[in-house]
Each structure stands twice: as structure tokens, then as C-alpha cells.
C-alpha atoms as a PDB file:
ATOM      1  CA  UNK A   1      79.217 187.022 132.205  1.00  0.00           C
ATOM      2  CA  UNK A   2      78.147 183.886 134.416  1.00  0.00           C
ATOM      3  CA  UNK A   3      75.300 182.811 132.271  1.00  0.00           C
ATOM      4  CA  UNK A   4      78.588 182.916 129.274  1.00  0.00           C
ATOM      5  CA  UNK A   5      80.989 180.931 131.042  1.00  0.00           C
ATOM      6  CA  UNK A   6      78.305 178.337 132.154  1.00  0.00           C
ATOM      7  CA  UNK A   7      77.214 177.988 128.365  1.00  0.00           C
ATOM      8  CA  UNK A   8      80.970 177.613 127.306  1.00  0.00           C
ATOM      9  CA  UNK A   9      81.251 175.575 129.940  1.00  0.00           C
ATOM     10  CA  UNK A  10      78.297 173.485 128.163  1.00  0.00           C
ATOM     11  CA  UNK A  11      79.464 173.987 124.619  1.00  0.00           C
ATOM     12  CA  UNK A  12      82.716 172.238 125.837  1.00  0.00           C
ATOM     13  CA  UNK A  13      80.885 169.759 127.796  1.00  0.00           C
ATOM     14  CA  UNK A  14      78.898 168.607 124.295  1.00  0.00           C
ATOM     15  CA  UNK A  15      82.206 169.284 122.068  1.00  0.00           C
ATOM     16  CA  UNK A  16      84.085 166.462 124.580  1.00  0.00           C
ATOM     17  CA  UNK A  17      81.293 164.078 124.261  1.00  0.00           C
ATOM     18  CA  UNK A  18      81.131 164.169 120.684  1.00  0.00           C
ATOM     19  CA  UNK A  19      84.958 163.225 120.978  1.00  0.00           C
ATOM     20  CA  UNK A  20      85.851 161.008 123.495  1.00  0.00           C
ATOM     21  CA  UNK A  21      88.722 161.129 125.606  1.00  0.00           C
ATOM     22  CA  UNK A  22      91.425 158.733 125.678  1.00  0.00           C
ATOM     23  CA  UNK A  23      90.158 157.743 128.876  1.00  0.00           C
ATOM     24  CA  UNK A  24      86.686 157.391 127.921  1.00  0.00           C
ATOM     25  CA  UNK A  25      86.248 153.680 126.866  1.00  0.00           C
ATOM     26  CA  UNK A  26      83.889 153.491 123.849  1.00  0.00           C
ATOM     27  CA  UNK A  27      82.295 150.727 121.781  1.00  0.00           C
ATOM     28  CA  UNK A  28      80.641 150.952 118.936  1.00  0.00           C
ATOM     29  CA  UNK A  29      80.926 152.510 115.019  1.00  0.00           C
ATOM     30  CA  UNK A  30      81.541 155.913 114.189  1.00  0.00           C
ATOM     31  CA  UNK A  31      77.368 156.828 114.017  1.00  0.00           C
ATOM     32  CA  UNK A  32      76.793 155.135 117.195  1.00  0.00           C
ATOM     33  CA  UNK A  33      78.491 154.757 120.289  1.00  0.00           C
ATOM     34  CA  UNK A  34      78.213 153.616 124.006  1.00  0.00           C
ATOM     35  CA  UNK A  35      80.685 155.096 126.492  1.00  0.00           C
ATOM     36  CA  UNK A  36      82.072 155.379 130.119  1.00  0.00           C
ATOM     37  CA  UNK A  37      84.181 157.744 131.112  1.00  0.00           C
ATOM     38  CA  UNK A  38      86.771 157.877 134.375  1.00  0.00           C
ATOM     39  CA  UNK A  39      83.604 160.330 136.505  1.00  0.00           C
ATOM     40  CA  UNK A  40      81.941 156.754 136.160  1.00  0.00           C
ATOM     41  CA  UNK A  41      79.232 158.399 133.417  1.00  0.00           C
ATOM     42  CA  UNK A  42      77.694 156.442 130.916  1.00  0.00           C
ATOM     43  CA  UNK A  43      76.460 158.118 127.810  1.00  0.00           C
ATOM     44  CA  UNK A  44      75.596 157.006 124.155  1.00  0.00           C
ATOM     45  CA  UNK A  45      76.806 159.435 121.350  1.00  0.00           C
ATOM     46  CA  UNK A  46      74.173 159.038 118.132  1.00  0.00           C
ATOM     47  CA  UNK A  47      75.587 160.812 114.227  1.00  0.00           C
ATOM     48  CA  UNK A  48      72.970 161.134 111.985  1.00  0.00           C
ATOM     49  CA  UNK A  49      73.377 163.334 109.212  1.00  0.00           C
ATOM     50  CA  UNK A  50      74.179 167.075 110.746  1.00  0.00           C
ATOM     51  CA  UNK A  51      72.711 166.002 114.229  1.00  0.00           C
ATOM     52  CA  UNK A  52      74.650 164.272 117.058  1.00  0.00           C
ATOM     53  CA  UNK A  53      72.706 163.088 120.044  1.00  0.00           C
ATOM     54  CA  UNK A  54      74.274 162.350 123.620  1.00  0.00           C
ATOM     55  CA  UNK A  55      72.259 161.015 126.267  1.00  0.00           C
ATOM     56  CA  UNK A  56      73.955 160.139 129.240  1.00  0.00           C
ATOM     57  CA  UNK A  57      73.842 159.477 133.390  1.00  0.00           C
ATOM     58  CA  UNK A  58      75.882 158.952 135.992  1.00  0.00           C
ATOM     59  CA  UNK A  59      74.431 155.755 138.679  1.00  0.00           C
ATOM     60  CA  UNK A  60      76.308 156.712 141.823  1.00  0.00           C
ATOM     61  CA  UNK A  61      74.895 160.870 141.511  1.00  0.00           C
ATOM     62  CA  UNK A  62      71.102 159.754 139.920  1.00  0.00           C
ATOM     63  CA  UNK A  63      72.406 162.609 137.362  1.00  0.00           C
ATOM     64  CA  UNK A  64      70.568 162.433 133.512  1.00  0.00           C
ATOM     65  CA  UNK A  65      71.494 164.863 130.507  1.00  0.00           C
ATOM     66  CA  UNK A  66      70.693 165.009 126.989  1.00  0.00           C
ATOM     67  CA  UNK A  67      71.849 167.006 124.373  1.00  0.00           C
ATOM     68  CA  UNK A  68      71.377 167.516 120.499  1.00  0.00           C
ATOM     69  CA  UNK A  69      73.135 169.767 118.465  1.00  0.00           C
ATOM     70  CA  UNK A  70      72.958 170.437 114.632  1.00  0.00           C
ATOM     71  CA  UNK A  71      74.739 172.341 112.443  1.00  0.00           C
ATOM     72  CA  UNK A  72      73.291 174.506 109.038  1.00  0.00           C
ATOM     73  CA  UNK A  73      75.352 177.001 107.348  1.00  0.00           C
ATOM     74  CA  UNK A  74      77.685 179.167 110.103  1.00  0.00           C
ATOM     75  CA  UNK A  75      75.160 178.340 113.009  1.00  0.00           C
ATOM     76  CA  UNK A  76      74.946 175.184 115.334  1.00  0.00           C
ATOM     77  CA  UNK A  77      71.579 174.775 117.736  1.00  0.00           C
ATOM     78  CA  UNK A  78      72.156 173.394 120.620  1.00  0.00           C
ATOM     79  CA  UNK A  79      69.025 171.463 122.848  1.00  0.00           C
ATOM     80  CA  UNK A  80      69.193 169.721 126.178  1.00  0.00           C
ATOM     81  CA  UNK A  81      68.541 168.763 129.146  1.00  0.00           C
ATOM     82  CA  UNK A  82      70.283 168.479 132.590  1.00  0.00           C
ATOM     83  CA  UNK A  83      68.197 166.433 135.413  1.00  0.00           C
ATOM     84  CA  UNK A  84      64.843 167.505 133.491  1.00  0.00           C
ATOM     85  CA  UNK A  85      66.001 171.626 133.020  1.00  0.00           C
ATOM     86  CA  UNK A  86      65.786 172.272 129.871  1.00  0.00           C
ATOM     87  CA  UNK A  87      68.564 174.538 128.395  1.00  0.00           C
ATOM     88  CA  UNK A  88      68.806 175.810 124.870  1.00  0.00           C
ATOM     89  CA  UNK A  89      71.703 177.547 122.543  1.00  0.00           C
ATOM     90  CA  UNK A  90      72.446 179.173 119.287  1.00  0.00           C
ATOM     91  CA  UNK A  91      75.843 180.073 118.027  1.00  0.00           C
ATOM     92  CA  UNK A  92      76.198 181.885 114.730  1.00  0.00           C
ATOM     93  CA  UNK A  93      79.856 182.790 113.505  1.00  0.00           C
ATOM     94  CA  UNK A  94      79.941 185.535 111.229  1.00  0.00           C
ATOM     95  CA  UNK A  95      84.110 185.865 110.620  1.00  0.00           C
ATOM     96  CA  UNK A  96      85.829 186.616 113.747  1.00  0.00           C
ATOM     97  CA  UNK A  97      82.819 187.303 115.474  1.00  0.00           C
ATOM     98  CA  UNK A  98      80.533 184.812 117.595  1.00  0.00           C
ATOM     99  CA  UNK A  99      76.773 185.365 118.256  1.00  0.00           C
ATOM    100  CA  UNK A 100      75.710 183.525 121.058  1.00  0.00           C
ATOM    101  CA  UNK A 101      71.815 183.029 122.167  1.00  0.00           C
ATOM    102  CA  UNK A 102      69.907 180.643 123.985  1.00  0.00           C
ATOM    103  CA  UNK A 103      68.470 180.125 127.885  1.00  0.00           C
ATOM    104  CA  UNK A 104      69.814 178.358 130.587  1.00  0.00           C
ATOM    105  CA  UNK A 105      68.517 175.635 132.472  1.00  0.00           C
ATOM    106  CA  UNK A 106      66.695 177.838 135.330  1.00  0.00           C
ATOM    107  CA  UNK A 107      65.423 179.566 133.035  1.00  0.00           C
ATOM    108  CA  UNK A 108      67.741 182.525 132.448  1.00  0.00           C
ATOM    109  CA  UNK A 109      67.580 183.903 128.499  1.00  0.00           C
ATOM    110  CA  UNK A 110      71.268 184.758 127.639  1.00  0.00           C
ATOM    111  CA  UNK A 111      72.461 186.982 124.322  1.00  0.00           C
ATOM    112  CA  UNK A 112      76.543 187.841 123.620  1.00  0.00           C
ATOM    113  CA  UNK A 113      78.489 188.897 121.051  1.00  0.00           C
ATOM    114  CA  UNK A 114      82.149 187.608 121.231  1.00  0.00           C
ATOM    115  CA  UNK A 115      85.069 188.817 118.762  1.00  0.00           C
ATOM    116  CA  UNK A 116      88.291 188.102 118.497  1.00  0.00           C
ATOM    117  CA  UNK A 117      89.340 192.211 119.792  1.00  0.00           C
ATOM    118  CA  UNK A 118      86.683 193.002 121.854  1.00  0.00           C
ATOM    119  CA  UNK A 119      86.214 189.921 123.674  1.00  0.00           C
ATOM    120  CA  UNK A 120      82.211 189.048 125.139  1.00  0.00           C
ATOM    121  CA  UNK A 121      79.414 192.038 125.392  1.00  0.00           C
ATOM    122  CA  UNK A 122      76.533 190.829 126.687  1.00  0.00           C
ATOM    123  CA  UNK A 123      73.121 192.155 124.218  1.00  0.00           C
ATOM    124  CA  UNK A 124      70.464 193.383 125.763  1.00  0.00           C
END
């Protein structure tokens, strides 16, 4: 249930990025964009097609992260990195149900199945 709530955690991370909060302050057009946000991180959010790209850092922690995600049909990949871990998900909706599969950045593989009832069983 850890390794779930740290890739939600992520989803939401990359889902915020993609649209910046009112305190973010962004320049740029709607494919590309340079921001800074109140944590004092600096990222660039790239649109291209059904990818988005977000690089980012933060000077006063040394911290680096990358992510891309793209969307095809009812399931969005999701690719990153975090301080040079690499960390990977897939998210399939099928209805009310969400398929999630992927690894974590230590190297932890991860596989749930989330529905709107039954809330998160972990696959094995």
C-alpha cells in the first residue's frame, strides 16, 4: 500500500506540473513553458503531440527530476527520474476500474487494481 500512495503521490506530482498553480509563475506558450514555483523549483513543461515533458530542479536542495508521460487509448505511461532513480508507471482505466503497474525509484516493481467499490488490491 506504500509503494501506491508514493506513486499517487507521483501521479499528482506530474498532474500539478502539467498545470501550474496560481502560484507557480510561468512564461512561455501553451507547448512550452518555463516555471518557478513558491518551493523555489524551477522546471520547464514541454507538449508535443500526446507527450508532455517536465524537467525540473530545485538550487538550494541540488534536487533534479524528469518526467514524461504519454497517453494512447485508456492508458498513460509514465517515465522518470528523481536525483538519477529511475521510476516507471502504467495506468490503464478500464470503466470504474484502474490498473496500475510500474517500479519505483529503488527499484521496487509495484502492480494494483483500484475500483471505485473495492478500493486498491495489490496483484501479485
Amino acid at each position: 500500500m506504500r509503494h501506491l500512495l508514493l506513486v499517487l503521490a507521483l501521479s499528482l506530482a506530474g498532474i500539478l506540473m502539467l498545470s501550474p498553480a496560481k502560484a507557480d509563475q510561468c512564461y512561455g506558450s501553451v507547448h512550452y513553458q518555463s516555471c518557478i514555483n513558491s518551493a523555489g523549483d524551477y522546471y520547464t513543461v514541454q507538449r508535443y503531440g500526446i507527450t508532455t515533458n517536465v524537467y525540473g530542479f530545485n538550487p538550494s536542495t541540488g534536487s533534479t527530476w524528469n518526467e514524461s508521460i504519454t497517453t494512447v487509448g485508456n492508458t498513460t505511461y509514465y517515465n522518470g527520474t528523481r536525483n538519477g532513480h529511475a521510476w516507471n508507471m502504467q495506468l490503464s482505466n478500464f470503466g470504474r476500474t484502474t490498473v496500475y503497474n510500474g517500479g519505483d525509484s529503488r527499484g521496487h516493481s509495484f502492480s494494483y487494481t483500484c475500483s471505485e467499490f473495492g478500493g486498491c488490491i495489490p496483484q501479485r
